[in-house]
N, C-alpha and C. Protein backbone atom coordinates (compact mmCIF):
# COMPACT_ATOMS: atom_id res chain seq x y z
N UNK A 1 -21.76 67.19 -120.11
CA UNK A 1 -22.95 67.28 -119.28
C UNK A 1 -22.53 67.70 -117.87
N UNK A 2 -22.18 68.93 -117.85
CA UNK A 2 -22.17 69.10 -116.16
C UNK A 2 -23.03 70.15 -115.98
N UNK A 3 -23.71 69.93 -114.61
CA UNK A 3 -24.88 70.35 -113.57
C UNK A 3 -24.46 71.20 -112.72
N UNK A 4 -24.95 72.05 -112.68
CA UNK A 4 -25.28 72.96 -110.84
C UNK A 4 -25.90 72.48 -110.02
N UNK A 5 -25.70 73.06 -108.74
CA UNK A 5 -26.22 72.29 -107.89
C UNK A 5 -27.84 72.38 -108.06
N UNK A 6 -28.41 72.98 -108.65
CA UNK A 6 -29.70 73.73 -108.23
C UNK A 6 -29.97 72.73 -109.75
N UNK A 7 -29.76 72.90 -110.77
CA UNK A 7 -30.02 71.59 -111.89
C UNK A 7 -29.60 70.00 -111.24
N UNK A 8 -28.72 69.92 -110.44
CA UNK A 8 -28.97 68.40 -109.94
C UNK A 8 -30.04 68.28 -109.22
N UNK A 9 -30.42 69.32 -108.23
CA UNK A 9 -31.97 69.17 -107.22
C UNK A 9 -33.18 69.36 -108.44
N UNK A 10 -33.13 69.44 -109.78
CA UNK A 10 -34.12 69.89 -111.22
C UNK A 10 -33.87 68.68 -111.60
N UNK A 11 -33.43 67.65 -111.43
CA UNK A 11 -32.56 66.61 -112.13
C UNK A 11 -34.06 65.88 -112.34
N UNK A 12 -34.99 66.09 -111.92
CA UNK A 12 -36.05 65.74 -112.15
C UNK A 12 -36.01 63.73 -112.34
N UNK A 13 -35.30 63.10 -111.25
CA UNK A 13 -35.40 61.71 -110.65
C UNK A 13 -36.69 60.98 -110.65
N UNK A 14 -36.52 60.11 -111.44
CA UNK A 14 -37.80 59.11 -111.27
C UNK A 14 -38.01 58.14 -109.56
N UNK A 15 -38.82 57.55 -109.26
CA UNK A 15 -38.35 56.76 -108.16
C UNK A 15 -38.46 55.67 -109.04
N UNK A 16 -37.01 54.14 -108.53
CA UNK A 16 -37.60 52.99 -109.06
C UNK A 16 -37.86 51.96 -107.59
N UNK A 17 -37.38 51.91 -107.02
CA UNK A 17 -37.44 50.87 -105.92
C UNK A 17 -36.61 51.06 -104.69
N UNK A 18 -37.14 50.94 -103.81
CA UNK A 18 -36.73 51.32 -102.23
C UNK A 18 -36.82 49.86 -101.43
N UNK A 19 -35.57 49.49 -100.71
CA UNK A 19 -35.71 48.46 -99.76
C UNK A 19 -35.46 48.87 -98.67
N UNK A 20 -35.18 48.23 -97.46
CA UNK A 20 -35.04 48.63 -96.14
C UNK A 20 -33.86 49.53 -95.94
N UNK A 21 -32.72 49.42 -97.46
CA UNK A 21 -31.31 49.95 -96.86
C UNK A 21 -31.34 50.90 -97.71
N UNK A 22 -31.98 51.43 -99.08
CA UNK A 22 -31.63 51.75 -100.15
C UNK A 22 -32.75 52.10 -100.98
N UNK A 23 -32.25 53.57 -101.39
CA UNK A 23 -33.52 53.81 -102.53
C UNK A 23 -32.68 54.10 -103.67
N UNK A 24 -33.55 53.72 -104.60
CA UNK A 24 -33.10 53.88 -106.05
C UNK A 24 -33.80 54.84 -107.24
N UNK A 25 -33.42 55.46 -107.98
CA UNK A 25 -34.26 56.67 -108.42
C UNK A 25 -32.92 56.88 -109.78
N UNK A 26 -33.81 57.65 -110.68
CA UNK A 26 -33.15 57.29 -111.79
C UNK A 26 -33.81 58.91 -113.21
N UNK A 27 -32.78 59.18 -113.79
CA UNK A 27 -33.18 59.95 -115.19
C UNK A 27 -32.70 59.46 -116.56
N UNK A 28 -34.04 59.28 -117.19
CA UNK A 28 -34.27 58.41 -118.24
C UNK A 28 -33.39 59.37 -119.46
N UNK A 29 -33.45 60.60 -118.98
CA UNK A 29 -33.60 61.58 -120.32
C UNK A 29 -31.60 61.69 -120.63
N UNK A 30 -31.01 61.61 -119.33
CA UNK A 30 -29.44 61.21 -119.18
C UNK A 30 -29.02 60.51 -118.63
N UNK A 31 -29.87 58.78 -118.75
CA UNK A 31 -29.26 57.66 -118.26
C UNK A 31 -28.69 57.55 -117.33
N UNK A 32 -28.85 58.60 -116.23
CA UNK A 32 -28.46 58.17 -114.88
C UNK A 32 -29.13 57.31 -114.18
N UNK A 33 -28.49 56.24 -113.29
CA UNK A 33 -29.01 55.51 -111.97
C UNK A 33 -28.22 55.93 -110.77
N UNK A 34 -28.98 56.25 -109.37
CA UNK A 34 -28.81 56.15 -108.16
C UNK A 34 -29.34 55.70 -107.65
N UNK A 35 -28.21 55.16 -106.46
CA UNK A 35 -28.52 54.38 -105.56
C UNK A 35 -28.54 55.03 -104.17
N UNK A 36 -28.75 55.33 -103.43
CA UNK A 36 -28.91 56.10 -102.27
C UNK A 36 -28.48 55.18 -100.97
N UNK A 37 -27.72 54.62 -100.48
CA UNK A 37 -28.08 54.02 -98.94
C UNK A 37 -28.43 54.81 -97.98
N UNK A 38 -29.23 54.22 -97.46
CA UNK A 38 -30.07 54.52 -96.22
C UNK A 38 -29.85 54.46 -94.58
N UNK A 39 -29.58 53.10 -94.51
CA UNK A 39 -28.71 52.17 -93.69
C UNK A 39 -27.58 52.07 -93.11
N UNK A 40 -27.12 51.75 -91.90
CA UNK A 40 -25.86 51.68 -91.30
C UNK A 40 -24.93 50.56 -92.22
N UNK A 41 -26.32 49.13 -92.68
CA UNK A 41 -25.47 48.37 -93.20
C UNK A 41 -26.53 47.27 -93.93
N UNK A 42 -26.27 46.94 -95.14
CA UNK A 42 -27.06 46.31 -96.06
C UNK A 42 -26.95 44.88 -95.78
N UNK A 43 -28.08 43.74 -95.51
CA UNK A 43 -27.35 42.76 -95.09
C UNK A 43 -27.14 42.06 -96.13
N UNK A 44 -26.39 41.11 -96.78
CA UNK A 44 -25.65 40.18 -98.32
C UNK A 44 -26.44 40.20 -99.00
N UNK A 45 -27.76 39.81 -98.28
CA UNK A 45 -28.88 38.95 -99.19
C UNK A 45 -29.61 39.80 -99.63
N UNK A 46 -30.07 41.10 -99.04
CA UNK A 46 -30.50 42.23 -99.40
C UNK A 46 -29.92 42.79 -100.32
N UNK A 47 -28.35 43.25 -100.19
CA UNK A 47 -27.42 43.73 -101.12
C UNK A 47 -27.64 43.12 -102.51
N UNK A 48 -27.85 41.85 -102.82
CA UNK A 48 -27.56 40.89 -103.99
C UNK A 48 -29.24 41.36 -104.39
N UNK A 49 -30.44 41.20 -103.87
CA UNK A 49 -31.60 41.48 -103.92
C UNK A 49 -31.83 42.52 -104.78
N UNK A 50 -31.22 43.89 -103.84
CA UNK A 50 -30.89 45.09 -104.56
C UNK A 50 -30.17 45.59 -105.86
N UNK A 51 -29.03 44.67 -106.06
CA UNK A 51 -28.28 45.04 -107.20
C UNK A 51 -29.33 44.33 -108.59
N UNK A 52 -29.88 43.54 -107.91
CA UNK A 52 -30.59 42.61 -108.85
C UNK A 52 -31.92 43.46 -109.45
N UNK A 53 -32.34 44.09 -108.98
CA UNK A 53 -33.41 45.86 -109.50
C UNK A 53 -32.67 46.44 -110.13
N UNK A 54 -31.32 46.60 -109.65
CA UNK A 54 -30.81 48.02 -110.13
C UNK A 54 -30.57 47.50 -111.88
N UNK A 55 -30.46 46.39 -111.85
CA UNK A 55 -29.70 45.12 -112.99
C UNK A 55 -30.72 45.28 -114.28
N UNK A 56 -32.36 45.13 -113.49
CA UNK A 56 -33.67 45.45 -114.39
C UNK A 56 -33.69 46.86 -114.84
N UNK A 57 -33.31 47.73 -114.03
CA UNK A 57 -33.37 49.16 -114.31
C UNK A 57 -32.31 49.24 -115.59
N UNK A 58 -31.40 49.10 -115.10
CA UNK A 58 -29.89 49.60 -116.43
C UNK A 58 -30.00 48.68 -117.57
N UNK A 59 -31.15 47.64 -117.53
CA UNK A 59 -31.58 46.72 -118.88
C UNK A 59 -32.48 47.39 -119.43
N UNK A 60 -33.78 47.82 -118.76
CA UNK A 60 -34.97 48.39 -119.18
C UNK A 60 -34.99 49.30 -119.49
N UNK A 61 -34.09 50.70 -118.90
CA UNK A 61 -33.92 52.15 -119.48
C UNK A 61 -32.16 52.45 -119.97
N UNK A 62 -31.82 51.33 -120.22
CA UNK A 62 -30.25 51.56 -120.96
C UNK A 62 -29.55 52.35 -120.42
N UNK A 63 -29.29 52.26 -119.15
CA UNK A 63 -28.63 53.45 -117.84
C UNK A 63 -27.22 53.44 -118.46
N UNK A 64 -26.15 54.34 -118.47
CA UNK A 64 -25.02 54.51 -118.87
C UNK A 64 -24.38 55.23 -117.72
N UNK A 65 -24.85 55.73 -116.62
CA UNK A 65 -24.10 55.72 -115.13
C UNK A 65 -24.63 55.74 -114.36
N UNK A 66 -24.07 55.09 -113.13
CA UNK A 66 -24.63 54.65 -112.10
C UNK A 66 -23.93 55.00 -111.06
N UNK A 67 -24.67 55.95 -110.17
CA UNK A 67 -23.63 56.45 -109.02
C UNK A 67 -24.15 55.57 -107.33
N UNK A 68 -23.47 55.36 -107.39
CA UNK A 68 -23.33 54.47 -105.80
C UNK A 68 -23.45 55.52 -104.80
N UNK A 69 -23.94 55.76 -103.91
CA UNK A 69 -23.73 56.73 -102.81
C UNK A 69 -23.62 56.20 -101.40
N UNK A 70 -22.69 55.76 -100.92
CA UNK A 70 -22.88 55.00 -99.54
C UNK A 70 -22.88 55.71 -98.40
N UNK A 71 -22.91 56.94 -98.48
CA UNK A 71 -22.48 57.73 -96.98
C UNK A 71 -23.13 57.40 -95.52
N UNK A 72 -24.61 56.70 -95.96
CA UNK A 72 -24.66 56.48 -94.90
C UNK A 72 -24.12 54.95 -94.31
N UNK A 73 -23.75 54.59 -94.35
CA UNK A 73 -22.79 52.65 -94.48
C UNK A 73 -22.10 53.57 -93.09
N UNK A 74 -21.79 52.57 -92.25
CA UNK A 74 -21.18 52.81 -91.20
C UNK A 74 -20.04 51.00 -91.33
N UNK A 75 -21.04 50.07 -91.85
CA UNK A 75 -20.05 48.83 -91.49
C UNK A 75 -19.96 48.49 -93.20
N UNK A 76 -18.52 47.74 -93.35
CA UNK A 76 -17.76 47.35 -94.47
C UNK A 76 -18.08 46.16 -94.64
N UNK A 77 -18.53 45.45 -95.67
CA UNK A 77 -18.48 43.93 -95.87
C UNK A 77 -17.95 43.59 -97.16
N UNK A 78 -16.65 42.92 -96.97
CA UNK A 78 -16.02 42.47 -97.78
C UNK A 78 -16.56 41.62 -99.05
N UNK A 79 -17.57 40.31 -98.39
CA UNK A 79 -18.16 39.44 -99.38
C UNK A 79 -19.30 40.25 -100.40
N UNK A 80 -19.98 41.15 -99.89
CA UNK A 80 -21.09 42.29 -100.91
C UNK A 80 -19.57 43.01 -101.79
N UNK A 81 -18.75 43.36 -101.93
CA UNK A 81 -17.97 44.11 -102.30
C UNK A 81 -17.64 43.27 -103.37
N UNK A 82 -16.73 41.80 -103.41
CA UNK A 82 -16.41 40.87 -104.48
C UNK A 82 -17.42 41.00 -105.39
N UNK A 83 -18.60 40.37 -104.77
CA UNK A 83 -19.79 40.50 -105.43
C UNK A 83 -20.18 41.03 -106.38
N UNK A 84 -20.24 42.41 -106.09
CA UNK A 84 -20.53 43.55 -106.88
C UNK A 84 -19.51 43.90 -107.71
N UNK A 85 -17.93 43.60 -107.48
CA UNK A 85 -16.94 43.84 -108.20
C UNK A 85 -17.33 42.48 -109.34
N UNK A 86 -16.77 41.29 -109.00
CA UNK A 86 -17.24 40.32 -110.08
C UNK A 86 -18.17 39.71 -110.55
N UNK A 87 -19.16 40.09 -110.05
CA UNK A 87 -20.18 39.31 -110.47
C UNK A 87 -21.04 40.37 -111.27
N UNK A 88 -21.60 41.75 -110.01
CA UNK A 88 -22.81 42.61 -110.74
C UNK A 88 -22.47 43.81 -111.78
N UNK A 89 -21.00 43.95 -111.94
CA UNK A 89 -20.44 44.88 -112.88
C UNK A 89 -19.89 44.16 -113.96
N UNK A 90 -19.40 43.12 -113.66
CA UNK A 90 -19.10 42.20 -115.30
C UNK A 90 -20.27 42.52 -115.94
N UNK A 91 -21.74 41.70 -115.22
CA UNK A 91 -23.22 41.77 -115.58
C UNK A 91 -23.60 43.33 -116.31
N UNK A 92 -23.34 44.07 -115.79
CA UNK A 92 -23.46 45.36 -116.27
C UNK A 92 -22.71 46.05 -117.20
N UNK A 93 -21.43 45.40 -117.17
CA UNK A 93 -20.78 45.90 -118.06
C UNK A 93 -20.99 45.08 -119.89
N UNK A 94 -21.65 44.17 -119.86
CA UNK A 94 -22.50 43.11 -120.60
C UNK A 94 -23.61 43.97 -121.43
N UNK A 95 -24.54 44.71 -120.33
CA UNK A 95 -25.50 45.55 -120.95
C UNK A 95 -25.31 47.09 -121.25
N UNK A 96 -23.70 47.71 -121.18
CA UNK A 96 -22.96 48.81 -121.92
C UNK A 96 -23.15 49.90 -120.54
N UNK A 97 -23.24 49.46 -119.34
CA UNK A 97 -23.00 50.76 -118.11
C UNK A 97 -21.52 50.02 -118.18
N UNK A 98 -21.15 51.08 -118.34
CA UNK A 98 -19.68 51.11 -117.77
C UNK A 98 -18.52 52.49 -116.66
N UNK A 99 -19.83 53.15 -116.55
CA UNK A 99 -19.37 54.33 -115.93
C UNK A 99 -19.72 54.35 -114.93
N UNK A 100 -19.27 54.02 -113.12
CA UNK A 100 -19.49 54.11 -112.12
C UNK A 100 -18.61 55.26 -111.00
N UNK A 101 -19.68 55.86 -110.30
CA UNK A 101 -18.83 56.70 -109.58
C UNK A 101 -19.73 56.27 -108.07
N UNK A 102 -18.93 56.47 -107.50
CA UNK A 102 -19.26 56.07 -105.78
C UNK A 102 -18.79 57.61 -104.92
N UNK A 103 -19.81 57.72 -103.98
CA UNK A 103 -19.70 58.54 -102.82
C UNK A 103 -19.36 57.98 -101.72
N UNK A 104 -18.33 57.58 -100.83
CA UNK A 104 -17.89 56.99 -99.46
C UNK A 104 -18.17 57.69 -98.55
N UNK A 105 -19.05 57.25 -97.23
CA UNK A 105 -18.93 58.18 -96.18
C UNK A 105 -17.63 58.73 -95.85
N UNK A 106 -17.56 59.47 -95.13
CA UNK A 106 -15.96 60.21 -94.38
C UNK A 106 -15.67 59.50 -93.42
N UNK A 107 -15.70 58.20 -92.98
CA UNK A 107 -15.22 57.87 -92.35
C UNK A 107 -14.13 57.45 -92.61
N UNK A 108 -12.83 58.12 -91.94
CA UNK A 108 -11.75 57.18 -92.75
C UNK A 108 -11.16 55.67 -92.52
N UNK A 109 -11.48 55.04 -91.79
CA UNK A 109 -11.73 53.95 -91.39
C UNK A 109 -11.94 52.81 -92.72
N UNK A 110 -13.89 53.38 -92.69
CA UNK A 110 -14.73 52.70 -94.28
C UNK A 110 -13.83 52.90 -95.42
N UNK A 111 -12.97 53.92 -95.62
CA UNK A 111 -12.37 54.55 -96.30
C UNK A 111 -11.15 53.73 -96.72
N UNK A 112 -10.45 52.98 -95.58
CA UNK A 112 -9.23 52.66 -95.59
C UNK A 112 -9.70 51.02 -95.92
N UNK A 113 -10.99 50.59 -95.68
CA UNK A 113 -11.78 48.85 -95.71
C UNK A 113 -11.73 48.89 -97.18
N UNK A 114 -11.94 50.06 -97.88
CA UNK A 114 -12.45 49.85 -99.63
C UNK A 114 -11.27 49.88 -100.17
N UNK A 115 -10.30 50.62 -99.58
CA UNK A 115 -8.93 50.38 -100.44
C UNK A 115 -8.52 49.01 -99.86
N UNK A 116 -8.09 48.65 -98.92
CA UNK A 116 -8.09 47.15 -98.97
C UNK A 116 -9.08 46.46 -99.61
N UNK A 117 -9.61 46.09 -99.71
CA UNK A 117 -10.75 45.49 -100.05
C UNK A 117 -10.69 45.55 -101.62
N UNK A 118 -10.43 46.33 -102.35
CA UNK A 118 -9.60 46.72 -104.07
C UNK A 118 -8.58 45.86 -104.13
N UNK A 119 -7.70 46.07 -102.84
CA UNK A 119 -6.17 45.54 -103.19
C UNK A 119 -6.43 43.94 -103.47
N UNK A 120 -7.20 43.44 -102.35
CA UNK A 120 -7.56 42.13 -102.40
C UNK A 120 -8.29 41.42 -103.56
N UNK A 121 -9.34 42.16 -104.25
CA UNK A 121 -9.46 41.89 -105.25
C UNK A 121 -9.02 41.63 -106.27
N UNK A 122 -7.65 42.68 -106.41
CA UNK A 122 -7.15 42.86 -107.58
C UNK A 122 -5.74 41.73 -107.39
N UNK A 123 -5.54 41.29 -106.13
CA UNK A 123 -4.55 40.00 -106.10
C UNK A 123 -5.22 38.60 -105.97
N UNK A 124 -6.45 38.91 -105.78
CA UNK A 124 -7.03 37.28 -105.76
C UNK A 124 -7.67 36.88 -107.37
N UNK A 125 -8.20 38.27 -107.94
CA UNK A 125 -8.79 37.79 -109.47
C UNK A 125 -7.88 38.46 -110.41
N UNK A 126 -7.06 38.60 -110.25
CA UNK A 126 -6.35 39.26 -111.41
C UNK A 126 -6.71 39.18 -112.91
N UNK A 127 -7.51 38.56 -113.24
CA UNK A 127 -8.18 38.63 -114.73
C UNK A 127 -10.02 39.34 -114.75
N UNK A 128 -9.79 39.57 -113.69
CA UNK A 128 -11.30 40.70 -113.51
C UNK A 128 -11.15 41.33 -114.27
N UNK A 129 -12.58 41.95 -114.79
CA UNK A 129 -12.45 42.83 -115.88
C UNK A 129 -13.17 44.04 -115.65
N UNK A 130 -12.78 44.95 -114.24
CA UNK A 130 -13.09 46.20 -113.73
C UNK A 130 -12.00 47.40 -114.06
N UNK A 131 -10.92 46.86 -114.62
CA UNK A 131 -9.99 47.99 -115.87
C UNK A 131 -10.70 48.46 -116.74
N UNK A 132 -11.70 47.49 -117.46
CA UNK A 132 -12.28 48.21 -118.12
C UNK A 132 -13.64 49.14 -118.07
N UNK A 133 -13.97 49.56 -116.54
CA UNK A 133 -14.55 50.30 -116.07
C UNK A 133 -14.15 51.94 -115.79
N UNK A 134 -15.09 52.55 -116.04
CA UNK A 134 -14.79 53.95 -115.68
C UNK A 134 -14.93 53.88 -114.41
N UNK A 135 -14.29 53.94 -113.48
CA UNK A 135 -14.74 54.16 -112.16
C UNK A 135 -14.33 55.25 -111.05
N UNK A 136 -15.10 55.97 -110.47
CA UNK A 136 -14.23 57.34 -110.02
C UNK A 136 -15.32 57.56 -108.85
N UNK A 137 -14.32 58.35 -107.74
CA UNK A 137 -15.18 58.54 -106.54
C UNK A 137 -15.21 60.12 -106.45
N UNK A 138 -16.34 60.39 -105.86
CA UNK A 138 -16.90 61.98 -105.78
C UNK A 138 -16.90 61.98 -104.00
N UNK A 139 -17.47 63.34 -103.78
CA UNK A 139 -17.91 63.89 -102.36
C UNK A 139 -19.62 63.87 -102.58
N UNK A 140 -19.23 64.39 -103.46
CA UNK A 140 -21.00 64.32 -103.13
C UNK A 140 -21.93 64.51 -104.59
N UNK A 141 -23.25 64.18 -104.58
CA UNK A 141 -23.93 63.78 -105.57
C UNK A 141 -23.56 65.03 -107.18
N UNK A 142 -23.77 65.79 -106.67
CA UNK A 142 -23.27 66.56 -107.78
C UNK A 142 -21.68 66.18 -108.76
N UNK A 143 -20.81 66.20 -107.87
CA UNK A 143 -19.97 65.88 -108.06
C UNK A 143 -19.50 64.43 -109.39
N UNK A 144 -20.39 63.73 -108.15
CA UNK A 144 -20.12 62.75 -109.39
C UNK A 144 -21.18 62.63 -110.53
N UNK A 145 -22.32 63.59 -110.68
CA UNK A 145 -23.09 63.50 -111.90
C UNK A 145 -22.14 64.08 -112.77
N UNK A 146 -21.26 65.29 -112.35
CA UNK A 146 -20.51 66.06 -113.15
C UNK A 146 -18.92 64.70 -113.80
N UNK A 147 -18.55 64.49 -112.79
CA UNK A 147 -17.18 63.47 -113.79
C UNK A 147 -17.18 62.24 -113.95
C-alpha cells in the first residue's frame, strides 16, 4: 500500500474527535488512525483523555496503524511518554494495532528528549512489550502512510 502525495491529500479521512491539542481523523477502508497535534504541549490529563478516543476508535473500526504526528509539540513530557509506551500500546497491542509510526518536530532538542526518554524506558521496564511493536519514524505524513 503505498500513496502519492496527491492520493494521501484523496486519502479521503474521516474526522473522529478534536480536543484542545489534537485532532484525530481516520480511514476505515485502510485502517489508518491519525493523530494530528495541534499544540505546543498536551497537558497529562488531556493526553490520557485523548489516547482514551483514540483506544474507542482502533476498537470500533479495527485500526491496524496509527500514525502519531507531533510536529507541532514544542515541550517533552516524560510521564505522557511511559504512559503511552506501557500502558496505551500494551492496550492496543491487545486489540491487534501493532503498527505505529510517529512524525517528530525538527527540533533537535525534542528529538534528543525521545531518545532519552526510550533509553529510560527500556532500563526501567525491561519486560515491556514494545519489541513487539512495529514502530518507525517518518518526516512527514506521507511518509509514514507509505512504511
Amino acid at each position: 500500500m503505498n500513496f502519492s502525495s496527491q492520493e494521501v491529500i484523496d486519502l479521503k479521512l474521516k474526522h473522529f474527535y478534536e480536543s484542545e491539542g489534537a485532532i484525530v481523523s481516520y480511514n476505515d477502508e485502510h485502517k489508518i488512525a491519525i493523530c494530528e497535534t495541534t499544540g505546543t504541549f498536551i497537558p497529562f490529563a488531556e493526553f490520557k483523555i485523548l489516547f482514551r478516543k483514540i483506544s474507542e476508535l482502533v476498537e470500533n473500526q479495527s485500526i491496524k496503524k496509527f500514525i502519531f504526528d507531533k510536529r507541532s509539540l514544542k515541550t517533552f513530557h516524560q510521564p505522557s511518554m511511559e504512559w503511552y509506551y506501557l500502558i496505551w500500546k500494551k492496550d492496543m497491542y491487545s486489540l491487534g494495532l501493532k503498527v505505529h509510526r510517529k512524525i517528530l518536530p525538527q527540533d533537535r532538542i525534542f528529538r534528543e528528549c525521545v531518545r532519552l526518554g526510550h533509553e529510560k524506558i527500556k532500563r526501567e521496564f525491561p519486560d515491556n512489550m514494545t519489541h513487539l511493536l512495529d514502530i518507525q519514524y517518518a518526516e512527514s505524513l506521507e511518509e509514514a502512510i507509505n512504511i
